[in-house]
N, C-alpha and C. Protein backbone atom coordinates (compact mmCIF):
# COMPACT_ATOMS: atom_id res chain seq x y z
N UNK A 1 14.57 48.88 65.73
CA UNK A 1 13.30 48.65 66.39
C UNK A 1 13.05 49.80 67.37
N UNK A 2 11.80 50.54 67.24
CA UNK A 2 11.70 51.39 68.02
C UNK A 2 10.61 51.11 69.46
N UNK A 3 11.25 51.64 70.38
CA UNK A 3 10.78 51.20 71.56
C UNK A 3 9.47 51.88 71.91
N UNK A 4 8.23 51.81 72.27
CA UNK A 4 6.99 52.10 72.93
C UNK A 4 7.22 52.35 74.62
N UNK A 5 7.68 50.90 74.71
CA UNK A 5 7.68 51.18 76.49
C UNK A 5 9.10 52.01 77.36
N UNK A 6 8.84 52.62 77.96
CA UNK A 6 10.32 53.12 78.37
C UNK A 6 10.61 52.43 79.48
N UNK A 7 10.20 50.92 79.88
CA UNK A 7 10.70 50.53 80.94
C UNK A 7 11.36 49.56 80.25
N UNK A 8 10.94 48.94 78.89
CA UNK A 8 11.69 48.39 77.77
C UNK A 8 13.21 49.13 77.45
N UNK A 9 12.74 50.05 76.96
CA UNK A 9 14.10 51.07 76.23
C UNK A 9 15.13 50.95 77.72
N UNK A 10 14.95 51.32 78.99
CA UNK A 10 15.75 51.50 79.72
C UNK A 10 16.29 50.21 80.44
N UNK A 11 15.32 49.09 80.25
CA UNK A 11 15.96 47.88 80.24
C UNK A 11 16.94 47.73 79.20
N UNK A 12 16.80 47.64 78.33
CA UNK A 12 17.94 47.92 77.12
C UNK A 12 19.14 48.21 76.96
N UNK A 13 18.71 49.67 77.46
CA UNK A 13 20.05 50.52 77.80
C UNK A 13 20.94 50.11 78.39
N UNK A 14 20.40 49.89 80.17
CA UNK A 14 21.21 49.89 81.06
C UNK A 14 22.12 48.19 80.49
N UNK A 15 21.38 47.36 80.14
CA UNK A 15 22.08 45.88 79.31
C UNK A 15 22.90 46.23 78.60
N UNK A 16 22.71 47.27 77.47
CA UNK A 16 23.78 47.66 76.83
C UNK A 16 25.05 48.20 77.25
N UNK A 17 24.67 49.27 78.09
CA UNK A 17 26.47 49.72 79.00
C UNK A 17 27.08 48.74 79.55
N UNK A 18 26.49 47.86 80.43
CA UNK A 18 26.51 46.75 81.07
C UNK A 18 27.71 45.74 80.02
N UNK A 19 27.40 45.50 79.26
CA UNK A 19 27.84 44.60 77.99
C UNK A 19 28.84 45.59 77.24
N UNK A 20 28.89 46.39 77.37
CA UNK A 20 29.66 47.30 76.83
C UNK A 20 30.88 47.58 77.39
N UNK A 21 30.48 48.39 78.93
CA UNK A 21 31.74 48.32 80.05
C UNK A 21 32.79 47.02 80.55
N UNK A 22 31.92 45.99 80.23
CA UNK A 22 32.90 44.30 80.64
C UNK A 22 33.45 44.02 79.30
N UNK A 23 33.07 44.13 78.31
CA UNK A 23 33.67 44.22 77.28
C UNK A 23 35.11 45.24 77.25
N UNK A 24 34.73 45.99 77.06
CA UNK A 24 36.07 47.27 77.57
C UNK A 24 36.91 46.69 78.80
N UNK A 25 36.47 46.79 79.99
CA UNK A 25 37.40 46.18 81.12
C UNK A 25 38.04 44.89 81.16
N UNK A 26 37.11 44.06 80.88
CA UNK A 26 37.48 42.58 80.84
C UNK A 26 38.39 41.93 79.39
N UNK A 27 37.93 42.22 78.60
CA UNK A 27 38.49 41.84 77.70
C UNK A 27 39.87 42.50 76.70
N UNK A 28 39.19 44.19 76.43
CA UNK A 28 39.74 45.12 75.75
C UNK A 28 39.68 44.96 74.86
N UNK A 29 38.70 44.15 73.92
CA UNK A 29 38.25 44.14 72.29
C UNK A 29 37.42 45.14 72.10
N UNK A 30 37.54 45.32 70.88
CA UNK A 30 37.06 46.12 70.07
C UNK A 30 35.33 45.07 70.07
N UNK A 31 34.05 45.63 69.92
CA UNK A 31 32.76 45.15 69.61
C UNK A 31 33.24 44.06 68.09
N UNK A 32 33.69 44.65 67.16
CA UNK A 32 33.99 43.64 66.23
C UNK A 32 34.71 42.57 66.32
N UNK A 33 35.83 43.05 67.33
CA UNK A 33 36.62 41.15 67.49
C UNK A 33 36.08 40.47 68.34
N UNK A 34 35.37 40.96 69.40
CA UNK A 34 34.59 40.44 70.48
C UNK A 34 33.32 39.33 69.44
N UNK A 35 32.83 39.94 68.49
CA UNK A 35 32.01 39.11 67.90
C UNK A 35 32.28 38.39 66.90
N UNK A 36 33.31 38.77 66.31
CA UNK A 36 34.05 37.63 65.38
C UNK A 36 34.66 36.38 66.37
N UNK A 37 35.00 36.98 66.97
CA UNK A 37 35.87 35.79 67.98
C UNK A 37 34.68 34.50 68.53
N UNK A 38 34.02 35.04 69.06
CA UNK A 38 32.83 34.19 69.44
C UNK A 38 31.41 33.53 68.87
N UNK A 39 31.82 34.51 67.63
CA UNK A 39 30.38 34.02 66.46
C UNK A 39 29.05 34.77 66.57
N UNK A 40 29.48 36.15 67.45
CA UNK A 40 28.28 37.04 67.28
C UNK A 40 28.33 37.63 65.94
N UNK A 41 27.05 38.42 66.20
CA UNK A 41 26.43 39.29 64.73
C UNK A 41 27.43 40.74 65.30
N UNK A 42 28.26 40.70 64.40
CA UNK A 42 28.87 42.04 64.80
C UNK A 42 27.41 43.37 65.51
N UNK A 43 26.84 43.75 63.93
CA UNK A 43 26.01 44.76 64.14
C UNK A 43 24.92 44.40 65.18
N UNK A 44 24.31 42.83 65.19
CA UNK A 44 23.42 42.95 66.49
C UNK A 44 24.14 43.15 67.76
N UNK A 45 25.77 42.91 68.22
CA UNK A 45 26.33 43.65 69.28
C UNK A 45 25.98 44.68 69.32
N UNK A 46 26.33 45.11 68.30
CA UNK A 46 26.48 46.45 68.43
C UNK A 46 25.28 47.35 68.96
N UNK A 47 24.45 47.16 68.24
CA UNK A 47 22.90 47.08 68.46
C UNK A 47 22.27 46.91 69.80
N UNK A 48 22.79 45.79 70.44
CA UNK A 48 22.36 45.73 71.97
C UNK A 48 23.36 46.35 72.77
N UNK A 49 24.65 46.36 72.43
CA UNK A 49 25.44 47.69 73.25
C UNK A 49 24.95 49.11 73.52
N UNK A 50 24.31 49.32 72.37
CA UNK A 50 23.56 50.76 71.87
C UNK A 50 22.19 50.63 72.85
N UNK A 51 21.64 49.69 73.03
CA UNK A 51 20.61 49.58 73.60
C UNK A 51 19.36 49.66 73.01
N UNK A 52 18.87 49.73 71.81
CA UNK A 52 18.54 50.17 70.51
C UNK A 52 17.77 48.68 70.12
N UNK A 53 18.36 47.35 70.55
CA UNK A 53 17.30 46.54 70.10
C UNK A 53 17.04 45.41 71.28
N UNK A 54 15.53 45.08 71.17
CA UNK A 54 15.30 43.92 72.01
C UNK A 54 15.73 42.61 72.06
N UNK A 55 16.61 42.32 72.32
CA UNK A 55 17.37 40.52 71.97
C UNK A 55 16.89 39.80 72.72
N UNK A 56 17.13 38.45 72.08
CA UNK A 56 17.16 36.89 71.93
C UNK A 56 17.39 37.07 73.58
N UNK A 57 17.07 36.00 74.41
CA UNK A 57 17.84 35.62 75.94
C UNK A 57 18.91 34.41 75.42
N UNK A 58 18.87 34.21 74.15
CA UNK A 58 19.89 33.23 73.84
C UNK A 58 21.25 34.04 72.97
N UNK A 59 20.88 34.81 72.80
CA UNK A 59 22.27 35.88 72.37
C UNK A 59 22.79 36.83 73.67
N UNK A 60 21.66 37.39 74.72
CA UNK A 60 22.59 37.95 75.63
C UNK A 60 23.43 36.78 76.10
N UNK A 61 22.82 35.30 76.46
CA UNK A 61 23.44 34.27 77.01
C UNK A 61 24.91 34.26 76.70
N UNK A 62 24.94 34.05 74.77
CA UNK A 62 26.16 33.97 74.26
C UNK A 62 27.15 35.46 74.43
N UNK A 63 26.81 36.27 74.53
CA UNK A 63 27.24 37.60 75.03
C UNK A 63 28.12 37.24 76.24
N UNK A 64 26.98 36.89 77.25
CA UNK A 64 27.78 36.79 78.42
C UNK A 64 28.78 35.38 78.41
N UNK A 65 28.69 34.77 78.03
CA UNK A 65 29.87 33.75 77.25
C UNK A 65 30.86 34.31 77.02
N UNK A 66 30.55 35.19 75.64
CA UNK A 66 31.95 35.41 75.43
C UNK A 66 32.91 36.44 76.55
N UNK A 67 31.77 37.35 77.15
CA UNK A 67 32.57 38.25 78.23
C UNK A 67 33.21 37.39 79.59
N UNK A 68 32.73 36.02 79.60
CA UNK A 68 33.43 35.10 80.60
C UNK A 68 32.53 35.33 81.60
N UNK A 69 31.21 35.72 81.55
CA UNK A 69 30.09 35.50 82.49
C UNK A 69 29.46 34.40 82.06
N UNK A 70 28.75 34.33 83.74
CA UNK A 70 27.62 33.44 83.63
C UNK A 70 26.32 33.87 83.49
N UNK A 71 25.24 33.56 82.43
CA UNK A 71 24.19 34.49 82.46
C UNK A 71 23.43 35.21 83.61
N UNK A 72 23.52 34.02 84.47
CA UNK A 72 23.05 34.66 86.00
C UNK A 72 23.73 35.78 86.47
N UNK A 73 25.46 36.00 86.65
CA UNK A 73 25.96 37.34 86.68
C UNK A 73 25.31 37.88 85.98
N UNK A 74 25.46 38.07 84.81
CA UNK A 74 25.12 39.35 84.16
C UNK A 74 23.60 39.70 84.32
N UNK A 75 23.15 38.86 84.54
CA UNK A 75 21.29 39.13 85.17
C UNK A 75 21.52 39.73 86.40
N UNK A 76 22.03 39.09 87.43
CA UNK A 76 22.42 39.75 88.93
C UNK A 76 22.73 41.38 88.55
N UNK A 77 24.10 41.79 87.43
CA UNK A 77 24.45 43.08 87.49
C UNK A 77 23.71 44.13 87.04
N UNK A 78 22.94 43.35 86.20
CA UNK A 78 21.51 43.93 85.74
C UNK A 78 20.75 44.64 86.69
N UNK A 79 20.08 43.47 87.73
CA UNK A 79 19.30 43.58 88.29
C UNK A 79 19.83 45.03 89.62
N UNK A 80 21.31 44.79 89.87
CA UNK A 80 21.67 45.57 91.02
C UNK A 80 21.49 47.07 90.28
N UNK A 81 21.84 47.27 89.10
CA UNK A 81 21.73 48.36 88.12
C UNK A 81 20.59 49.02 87.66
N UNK A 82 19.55 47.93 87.80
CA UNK A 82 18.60 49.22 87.72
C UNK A 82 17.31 49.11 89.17
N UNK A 83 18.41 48.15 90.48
CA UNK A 83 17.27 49.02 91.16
C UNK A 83 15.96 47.48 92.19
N UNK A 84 15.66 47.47 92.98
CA UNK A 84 14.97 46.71 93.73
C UNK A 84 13.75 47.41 92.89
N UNK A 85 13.01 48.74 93.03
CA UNK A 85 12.18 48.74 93.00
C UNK A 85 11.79 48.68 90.92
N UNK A 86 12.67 47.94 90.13
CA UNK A 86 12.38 48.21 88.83
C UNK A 86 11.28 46.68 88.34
N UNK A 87 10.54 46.78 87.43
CA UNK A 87 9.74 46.49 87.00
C UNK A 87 9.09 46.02 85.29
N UNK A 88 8.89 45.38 84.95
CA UNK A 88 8.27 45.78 83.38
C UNK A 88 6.52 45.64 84.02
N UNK A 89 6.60 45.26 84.86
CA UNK A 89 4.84 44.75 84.95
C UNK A 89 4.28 46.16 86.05
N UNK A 90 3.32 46.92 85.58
CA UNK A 90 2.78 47.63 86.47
C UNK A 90 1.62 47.15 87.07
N UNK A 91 1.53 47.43 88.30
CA UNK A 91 0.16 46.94 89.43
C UNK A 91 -0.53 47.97 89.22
């Protein structure tokens, strides 16, 4: 899916490292056992690691499941990550 908005794409992104780095630290799986283990779509991990597609709020949910967050963390680390003044809605 290709992105139009770049406040989209960089929402994305920064979700993807995000999910990527706790994955690596926290766990130390590989993206494929991380989603076999828990019943993700391997390639849509992969996919939102990459930052590359817009997901479900019910698959980051299960994401942050399996990384042993609570969706609210991972929204909080989000949010500290890209910033007080970030936005999708322009005034």
């Amino acid at each position: 899916m290709q992105h139009k908005d770049k406040k989209i794409l960089q929402l994305n992104k920064a979700l993807g490292l995000i999910i990527k780095d706790i994955r690596i630290k926290k766990t130390g799986l590989s993206c494929s056992k991380l989603a076999n283990e828990y019943g993700l779509d391997r390639g849509n991990l992969n996919r939102i690691e990459n930052g590359i597609v817009d997901s479900k709020i019910s698959t980051i949910w299960k994401a942050s499941e399996a990384l042993g967050l609570k969706f609210s963390e991972l929204a909080k680390i989000l949010e500290d990550i890209l910033g007080d003044d970030f936005t999708l809605i322009d005034e």
